[in-house]
PDB file of N, CA and C in Angstrom:
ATOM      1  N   UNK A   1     -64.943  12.001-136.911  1.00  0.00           N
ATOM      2  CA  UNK A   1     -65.727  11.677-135.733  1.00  0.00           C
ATOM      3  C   UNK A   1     -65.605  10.188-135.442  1.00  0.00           C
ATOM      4  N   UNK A   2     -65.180   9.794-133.958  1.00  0.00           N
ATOM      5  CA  UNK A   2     -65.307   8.462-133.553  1.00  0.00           C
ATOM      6  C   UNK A   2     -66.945   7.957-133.549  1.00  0.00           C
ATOM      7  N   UNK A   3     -66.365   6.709-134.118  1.00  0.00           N
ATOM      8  CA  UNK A   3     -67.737   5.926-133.735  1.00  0.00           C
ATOM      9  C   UNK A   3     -67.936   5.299-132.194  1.00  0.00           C
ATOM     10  N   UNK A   4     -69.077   5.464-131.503  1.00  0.00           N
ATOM     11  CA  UNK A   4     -69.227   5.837-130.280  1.00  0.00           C
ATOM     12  C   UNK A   4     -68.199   4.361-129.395  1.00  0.00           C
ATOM     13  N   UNK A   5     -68.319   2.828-130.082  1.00  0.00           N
ATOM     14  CA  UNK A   5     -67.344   1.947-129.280  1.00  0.00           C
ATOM     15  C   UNK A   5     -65.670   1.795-129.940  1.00  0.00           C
ATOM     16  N   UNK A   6     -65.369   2.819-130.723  1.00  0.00           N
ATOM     17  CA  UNK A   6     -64.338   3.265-130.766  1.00  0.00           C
ATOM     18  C   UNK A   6     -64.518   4.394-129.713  1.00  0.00           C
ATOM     19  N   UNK A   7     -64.647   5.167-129.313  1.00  0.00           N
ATOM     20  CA  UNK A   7     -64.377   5.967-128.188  1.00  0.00           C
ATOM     21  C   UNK A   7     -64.496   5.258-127.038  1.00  0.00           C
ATOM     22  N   UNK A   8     -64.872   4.776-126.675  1.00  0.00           N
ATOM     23  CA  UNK A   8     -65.412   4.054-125.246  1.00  0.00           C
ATOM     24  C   UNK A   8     -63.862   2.817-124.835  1.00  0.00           C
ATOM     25  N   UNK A   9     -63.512   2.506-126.604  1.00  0.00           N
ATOM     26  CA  UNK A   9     -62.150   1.576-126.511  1.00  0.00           C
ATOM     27  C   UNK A   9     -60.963   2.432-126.686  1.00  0.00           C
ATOM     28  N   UNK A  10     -61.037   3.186-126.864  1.00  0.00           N
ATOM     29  CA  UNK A  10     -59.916   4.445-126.499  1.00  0.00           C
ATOM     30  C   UNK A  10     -59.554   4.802-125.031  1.00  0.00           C
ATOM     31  N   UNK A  11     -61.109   5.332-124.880  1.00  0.00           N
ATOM     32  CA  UNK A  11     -60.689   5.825-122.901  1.00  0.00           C
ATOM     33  C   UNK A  11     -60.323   4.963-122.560  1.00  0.00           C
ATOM     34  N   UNK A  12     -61.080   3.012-122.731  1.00  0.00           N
ATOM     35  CA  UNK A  12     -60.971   2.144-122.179  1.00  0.00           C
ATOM     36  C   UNK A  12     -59.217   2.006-122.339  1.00  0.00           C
ATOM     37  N   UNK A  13     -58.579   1.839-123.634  1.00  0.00           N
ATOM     38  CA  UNK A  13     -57.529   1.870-123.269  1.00  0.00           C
ATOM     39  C   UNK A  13     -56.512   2.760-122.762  1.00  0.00           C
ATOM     40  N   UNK A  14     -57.353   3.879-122.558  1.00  0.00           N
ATOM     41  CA  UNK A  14     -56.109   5.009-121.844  1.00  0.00           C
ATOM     42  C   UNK A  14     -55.999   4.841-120.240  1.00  0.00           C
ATOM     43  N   UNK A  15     -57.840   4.371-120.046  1.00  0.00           N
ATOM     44  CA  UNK A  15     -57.488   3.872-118.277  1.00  0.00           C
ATOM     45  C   UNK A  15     -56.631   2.733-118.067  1.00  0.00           C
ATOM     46  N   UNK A  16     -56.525   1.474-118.760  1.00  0.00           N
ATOM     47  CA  UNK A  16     -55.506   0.422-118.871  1.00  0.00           C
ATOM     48  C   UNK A  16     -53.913   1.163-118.692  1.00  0.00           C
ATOM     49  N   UNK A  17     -54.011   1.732-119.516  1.00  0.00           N
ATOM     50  CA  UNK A  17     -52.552   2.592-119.543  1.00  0.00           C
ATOM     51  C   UNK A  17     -52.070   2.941-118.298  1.00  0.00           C
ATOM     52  N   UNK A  18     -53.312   4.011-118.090  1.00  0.00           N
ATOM     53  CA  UNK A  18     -52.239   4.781-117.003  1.00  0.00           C
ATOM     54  C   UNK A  18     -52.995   4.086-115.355  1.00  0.00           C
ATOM     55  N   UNK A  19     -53.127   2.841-115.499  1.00  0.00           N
ATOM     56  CA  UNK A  19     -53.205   1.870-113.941  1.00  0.00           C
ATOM     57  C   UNK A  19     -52.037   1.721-114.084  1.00  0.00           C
ATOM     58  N   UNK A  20     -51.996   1.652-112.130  1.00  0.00           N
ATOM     59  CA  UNK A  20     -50.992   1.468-111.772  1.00  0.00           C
ATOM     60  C   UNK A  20     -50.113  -0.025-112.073  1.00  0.00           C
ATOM     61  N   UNK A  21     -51.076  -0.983-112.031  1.00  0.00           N
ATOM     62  CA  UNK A  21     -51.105  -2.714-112.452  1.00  0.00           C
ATOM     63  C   UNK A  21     -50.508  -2.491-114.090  1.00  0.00           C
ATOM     64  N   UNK A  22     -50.679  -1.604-114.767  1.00  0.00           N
ATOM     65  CA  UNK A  22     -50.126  -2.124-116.293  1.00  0.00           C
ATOM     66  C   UNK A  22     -48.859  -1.977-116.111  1.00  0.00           C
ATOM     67  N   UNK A  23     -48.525  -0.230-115.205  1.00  0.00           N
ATOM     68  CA  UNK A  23     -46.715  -0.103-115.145  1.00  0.00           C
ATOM     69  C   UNK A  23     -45.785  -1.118-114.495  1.00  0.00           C
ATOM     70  N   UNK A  24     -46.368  -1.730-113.562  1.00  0.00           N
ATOM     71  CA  UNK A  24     -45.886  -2.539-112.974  1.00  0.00           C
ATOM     72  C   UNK A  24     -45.156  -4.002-113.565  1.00  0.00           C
ATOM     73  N   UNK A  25     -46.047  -4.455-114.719  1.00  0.00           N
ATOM     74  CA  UNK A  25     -45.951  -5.501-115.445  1.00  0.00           C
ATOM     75  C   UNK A  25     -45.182  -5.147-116.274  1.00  0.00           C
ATOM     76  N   UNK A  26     -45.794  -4.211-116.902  1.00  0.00           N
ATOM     77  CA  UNK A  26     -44.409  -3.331-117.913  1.00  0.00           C
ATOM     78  C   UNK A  26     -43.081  -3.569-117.369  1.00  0.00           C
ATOM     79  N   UNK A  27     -42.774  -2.785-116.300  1.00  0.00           N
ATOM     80  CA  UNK A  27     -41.236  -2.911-116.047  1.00  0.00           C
ATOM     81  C   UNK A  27     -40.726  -4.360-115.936  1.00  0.00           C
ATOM     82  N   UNK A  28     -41.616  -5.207-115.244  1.00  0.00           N
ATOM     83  CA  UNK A  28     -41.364  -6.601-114.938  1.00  0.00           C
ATOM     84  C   UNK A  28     -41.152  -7.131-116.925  1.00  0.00           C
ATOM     85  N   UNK A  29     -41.429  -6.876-117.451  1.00  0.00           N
ATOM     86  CA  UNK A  29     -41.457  -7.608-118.742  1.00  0.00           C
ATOM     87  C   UNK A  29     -40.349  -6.406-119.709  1.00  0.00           C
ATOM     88  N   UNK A  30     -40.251  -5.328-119.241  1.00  0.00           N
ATOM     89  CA  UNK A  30     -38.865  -4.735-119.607  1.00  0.00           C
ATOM     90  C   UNK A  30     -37.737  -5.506-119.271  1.00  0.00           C
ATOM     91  N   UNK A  31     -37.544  -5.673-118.073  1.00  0.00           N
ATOM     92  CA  UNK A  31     -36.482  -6.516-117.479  1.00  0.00           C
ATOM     93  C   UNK A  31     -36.011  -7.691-118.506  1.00  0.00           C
ATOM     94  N   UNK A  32     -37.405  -8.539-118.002  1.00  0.00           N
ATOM     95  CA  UNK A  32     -37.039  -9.529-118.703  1.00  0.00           C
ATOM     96  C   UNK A  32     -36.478  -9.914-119.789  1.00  0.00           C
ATOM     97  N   UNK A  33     -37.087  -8.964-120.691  1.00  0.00           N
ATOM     98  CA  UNK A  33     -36.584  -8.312-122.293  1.00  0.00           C
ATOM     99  C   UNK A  33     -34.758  -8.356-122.291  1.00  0.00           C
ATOM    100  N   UNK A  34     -34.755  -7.009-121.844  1.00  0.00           N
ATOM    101  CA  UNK A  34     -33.326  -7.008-121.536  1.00  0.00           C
ATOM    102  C   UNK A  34     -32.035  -8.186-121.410  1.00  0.00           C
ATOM    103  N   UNK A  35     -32.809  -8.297-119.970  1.00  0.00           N
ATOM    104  CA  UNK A  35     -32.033  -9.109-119.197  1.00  0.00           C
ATOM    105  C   UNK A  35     -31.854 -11.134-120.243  1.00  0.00           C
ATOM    106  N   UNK A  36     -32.880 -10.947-120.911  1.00  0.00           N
ATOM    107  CA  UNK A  36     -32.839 -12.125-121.723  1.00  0.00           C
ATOM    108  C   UNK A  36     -31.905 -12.009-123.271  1.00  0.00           C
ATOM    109  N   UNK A  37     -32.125 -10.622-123.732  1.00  0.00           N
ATOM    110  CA  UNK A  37     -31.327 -10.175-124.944  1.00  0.00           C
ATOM    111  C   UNK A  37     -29.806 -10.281-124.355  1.00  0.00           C
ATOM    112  N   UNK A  38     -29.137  -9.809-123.137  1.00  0.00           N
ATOM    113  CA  UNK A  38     -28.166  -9.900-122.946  1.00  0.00           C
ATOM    114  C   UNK A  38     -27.414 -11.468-122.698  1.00  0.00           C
ATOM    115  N   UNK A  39     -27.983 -12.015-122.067  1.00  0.00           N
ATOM    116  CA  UNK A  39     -27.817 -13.408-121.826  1.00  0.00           C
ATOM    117  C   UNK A  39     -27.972 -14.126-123.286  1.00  0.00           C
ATOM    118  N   UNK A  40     -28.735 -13.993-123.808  1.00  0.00           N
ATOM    119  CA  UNK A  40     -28.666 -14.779-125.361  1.00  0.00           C
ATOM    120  C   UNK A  40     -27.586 -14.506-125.800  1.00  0.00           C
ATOM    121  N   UNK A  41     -27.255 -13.152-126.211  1.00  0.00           N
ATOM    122  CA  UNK A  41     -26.275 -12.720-127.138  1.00  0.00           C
ATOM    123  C   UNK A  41     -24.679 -12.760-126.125  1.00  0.00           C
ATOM    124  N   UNK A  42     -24.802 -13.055-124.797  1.00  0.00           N
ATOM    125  CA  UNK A  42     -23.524 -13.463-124.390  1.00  0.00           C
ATOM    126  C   UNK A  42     -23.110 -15.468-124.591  1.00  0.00           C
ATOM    127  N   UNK A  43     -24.376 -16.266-124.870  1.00  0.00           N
ATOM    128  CA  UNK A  43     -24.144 -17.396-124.773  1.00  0.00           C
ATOM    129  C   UNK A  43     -23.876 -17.828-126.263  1.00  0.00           C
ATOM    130  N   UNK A  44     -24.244 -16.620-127.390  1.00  0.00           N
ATOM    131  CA  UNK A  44     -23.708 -16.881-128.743  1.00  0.00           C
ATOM    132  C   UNK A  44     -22.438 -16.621-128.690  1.00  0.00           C
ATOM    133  N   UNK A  45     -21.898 -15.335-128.202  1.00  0.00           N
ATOM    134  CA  UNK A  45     -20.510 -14.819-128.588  1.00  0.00           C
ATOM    135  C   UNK A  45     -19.475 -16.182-127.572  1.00  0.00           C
ATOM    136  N   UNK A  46     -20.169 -16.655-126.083  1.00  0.00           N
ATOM    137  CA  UNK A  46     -19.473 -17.821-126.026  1.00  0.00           C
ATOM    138  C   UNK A  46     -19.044 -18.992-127.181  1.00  0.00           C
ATOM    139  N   UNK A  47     -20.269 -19.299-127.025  1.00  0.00           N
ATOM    140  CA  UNK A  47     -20.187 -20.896-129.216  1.00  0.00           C
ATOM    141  C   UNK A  47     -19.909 -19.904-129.775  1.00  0.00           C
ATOM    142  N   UNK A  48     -19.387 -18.886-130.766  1.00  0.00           N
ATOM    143  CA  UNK A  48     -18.578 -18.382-131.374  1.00  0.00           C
ATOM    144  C   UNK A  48     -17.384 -18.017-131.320  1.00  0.00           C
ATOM    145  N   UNK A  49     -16.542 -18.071-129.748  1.00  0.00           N
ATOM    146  CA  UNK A  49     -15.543 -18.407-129.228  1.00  0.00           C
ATOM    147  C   UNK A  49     -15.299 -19.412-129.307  1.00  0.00           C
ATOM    148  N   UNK A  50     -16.272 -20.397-128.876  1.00  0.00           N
ATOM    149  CA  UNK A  50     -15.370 -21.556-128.792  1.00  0.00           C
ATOM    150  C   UNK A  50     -15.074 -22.439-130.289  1.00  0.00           C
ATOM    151  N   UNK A  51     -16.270 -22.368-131.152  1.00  0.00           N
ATOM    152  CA  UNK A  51     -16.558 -22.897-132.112  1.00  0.00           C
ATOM    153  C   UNK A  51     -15.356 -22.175-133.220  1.00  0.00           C
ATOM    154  N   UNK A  52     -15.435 -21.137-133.747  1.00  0.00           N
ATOM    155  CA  UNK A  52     -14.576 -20.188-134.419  1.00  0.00           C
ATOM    156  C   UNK A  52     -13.283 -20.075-134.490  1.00  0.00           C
ATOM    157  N   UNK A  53     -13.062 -19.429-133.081  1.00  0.00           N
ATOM    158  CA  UNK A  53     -11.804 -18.665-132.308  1.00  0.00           C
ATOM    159  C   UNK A  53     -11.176 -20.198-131.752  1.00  0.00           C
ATOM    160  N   UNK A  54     -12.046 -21.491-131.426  1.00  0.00           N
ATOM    161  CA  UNK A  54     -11.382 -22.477-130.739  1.00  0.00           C
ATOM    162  C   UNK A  54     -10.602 -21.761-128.996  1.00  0.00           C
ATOM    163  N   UNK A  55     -11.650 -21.274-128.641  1.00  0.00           N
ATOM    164  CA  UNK A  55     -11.030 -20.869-127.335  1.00  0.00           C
ATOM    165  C   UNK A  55      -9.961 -19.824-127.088  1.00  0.00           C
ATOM    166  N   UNK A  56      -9.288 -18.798-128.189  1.00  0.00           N
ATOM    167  CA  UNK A  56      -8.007 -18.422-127.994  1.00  0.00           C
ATOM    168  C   UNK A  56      -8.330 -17.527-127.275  1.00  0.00           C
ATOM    169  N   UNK A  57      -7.272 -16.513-126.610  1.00  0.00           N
ATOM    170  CA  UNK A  57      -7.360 -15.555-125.808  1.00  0.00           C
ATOM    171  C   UNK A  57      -7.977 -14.188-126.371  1.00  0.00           C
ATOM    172  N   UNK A  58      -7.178 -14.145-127.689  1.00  0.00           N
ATOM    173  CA  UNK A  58      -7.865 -12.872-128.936  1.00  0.00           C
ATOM    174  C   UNK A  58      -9.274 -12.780-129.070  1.00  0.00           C
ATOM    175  N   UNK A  59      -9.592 -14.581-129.436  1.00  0.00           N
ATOM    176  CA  UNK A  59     -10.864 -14.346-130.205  1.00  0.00           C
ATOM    177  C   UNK A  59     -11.612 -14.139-128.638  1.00  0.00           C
ATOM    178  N   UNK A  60     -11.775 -14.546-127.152  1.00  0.00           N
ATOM    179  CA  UNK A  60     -12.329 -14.245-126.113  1.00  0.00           C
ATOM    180  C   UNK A  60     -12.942 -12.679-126.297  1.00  0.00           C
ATOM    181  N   UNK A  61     -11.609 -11.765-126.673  1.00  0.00           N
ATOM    182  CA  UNK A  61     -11.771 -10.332-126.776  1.00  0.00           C
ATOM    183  C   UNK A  61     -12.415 -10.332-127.859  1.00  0.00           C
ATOM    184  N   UNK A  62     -12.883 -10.698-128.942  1.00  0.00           N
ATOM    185  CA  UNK A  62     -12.843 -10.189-130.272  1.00  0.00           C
ATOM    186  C   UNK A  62     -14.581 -10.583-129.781  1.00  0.00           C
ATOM    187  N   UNK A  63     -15.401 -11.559-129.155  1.00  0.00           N
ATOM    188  CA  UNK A  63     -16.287 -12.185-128.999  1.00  0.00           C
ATOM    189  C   UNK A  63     -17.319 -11.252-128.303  1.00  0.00           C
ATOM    190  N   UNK A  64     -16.468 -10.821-126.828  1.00  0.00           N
ATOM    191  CA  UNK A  64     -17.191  -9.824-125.945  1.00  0.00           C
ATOM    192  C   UNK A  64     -17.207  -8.585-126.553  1.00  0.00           C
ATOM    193  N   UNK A  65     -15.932  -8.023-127.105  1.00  0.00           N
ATOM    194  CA  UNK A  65     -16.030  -6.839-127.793  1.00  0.00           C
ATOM    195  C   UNK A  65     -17.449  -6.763-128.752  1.00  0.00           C
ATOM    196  N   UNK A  66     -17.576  -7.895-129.602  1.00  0.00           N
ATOM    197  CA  UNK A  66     -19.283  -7.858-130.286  1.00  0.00           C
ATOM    198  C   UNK A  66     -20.174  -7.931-129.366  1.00  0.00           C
ATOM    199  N   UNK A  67     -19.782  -7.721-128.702  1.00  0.00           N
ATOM    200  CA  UNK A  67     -21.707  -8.080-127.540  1.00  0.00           C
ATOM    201  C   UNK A  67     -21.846  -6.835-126.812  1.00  0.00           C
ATOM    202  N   UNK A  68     -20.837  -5.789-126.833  1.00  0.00           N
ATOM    203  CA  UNK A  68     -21.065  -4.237-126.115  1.00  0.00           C
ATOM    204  C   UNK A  68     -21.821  -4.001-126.844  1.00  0.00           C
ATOM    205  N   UNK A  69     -22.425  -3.381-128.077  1.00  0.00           N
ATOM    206  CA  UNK A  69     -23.664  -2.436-128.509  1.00  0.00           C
ATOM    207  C   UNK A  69     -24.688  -3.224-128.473  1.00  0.00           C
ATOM    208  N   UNK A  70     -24.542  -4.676-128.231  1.00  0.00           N
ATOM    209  CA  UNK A  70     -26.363  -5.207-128.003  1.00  0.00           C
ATOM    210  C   UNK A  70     -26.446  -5.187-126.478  1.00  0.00           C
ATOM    211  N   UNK A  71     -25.541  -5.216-125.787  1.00  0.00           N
ATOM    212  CA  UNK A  71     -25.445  -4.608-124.493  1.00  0.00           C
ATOM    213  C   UNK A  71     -26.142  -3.530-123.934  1.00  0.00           C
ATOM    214  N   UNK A  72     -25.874  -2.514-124.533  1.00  0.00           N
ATOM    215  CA  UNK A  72     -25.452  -1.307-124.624  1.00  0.00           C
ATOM    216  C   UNK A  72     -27.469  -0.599-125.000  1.00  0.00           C
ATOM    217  N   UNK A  73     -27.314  -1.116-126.240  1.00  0.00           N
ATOM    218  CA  UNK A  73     -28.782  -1.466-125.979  1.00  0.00           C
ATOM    219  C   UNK A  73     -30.026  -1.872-125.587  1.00  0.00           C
ATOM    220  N   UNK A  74     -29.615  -2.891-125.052  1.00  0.00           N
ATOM    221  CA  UNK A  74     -30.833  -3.631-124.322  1.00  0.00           C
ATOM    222  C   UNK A  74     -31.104  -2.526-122.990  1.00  0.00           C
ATOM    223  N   UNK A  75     -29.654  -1.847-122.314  1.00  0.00           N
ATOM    224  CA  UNK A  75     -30.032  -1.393-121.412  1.00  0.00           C
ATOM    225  C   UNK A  75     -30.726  -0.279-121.937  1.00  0.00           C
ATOM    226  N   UNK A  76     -30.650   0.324-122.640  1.00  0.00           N
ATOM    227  CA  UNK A  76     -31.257   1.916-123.313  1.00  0.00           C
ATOM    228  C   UNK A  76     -32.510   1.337-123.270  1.00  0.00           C
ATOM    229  N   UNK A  77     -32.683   0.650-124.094  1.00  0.00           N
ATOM    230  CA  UNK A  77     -34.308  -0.046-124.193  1.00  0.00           C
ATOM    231  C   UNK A  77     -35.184  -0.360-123.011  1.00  0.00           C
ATOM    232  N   UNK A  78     -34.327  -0.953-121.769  1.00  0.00           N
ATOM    233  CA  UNK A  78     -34.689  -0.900-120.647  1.00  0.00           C
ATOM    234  C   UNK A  78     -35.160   0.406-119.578  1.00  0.00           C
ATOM    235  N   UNK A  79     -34.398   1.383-120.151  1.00  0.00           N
ATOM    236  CA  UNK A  79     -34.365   2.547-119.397  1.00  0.00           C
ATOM    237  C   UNK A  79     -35.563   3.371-120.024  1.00  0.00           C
ATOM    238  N   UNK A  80     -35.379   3.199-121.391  1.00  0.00           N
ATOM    239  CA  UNK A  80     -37.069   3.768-122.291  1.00  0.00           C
ATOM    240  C   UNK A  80     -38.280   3.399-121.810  1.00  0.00           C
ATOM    241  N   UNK A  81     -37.836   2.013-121.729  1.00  0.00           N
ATOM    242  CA  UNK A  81     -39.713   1.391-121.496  1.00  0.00           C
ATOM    243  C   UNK A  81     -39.870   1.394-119.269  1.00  0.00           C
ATOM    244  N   UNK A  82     -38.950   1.577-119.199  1.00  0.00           N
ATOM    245  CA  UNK A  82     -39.319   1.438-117.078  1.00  0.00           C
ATOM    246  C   UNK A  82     -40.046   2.679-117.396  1.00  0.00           C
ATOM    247  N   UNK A  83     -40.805   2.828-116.252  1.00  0.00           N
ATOM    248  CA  UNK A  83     -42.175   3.903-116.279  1.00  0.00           C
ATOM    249  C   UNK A  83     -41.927   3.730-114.480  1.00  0.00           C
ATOM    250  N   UNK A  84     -41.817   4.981-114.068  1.00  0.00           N
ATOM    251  CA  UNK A  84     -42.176   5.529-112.533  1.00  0.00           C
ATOM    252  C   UNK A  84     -43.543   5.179-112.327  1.00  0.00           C
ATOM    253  N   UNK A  85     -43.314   3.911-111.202  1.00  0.00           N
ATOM    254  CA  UNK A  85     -44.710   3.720-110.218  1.00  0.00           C
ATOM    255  C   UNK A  85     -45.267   4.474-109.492  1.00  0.00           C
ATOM    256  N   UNK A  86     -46.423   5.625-109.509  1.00  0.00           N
ATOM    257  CA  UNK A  86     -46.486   6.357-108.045  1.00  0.00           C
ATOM    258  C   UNK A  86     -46.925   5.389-107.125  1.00  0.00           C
ATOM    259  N   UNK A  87     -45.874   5.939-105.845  1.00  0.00           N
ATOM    260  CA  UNK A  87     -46.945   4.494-104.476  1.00  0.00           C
ATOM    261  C   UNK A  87     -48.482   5.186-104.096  1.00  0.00           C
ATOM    262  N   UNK A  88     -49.238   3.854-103.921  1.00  0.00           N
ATOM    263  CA  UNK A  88     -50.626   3.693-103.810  1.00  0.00           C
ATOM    264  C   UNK A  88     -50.754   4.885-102.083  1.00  0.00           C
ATOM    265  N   UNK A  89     -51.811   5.471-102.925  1.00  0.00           N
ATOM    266  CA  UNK A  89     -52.300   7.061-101.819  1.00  0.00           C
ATOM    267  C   UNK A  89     -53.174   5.960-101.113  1.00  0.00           C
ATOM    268  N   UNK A  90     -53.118   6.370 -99.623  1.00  0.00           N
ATOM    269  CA  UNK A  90     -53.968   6.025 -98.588  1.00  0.00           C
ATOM    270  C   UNK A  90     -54.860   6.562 -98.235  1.00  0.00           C
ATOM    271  N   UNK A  91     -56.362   6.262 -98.454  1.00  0.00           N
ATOM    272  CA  UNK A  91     -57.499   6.896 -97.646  1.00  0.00           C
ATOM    273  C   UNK A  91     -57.359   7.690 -96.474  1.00  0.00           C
ATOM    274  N   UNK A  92     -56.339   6.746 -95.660  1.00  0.00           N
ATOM    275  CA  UNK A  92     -56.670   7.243 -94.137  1.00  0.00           C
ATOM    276  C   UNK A  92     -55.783   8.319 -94.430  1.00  0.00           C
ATOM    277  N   UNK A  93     -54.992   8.925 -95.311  1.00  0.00           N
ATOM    278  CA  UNK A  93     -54.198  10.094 -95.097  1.00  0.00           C
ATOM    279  C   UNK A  93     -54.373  11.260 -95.732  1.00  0.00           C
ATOM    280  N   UNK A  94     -55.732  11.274 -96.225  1.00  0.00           N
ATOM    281  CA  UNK A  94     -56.506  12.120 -97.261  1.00  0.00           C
ATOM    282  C   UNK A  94     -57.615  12.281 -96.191  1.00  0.00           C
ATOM    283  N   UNK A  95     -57.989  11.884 -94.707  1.00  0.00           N
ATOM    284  CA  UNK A  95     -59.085  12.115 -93.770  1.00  0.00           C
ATOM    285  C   UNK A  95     -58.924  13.658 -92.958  1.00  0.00           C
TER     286      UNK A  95
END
């Protein structure tokens, strides 16, 4: 049995949840996620080209070739956490 402000912080967080304002931020901070994991891990495999490989044409390939499965991932991860916004119902179309 819940204790009664454990229940009250449950619903409380299930209404948080499912507002429309949490999904929204969510995806905005999915993105970001992503879109920042990819950019990091392309500006390492750059300084590991250049630093390493010294610029060659091989190590270019050998550099990007490591950055497809964190790629590859970030987008999966992206696609997990986006959540479908329903658009906001109008009063006047419920009259």
């Amino acid at each position: 049995m819940l204790y009664p402000y454990r229940q009250g912080i449950k619903l409380k967080s299930r209404e948080i949840y499912n507002s429309r304002s949490y999904k929204i931020i969510n995806n905005y901070i999915a993105l970001l996620c992503s879109t920042s994991l990819i950019v990091y891990c392309l500006m390492m495999a750059m300084l590991c080209w250049a630093l390493k490989f010294k610029c060659s044409e091989l190590g270019f390939y050998i550099c990007i070739a490591g950055t497809i499965p964190v790629i590859v991932f970030s987008l999966y991860f992206y696609k997990a956490t986006h959540e479908v916004v329903p658009p906001e119902q109008s009063t006047l179309n419920n009259e």
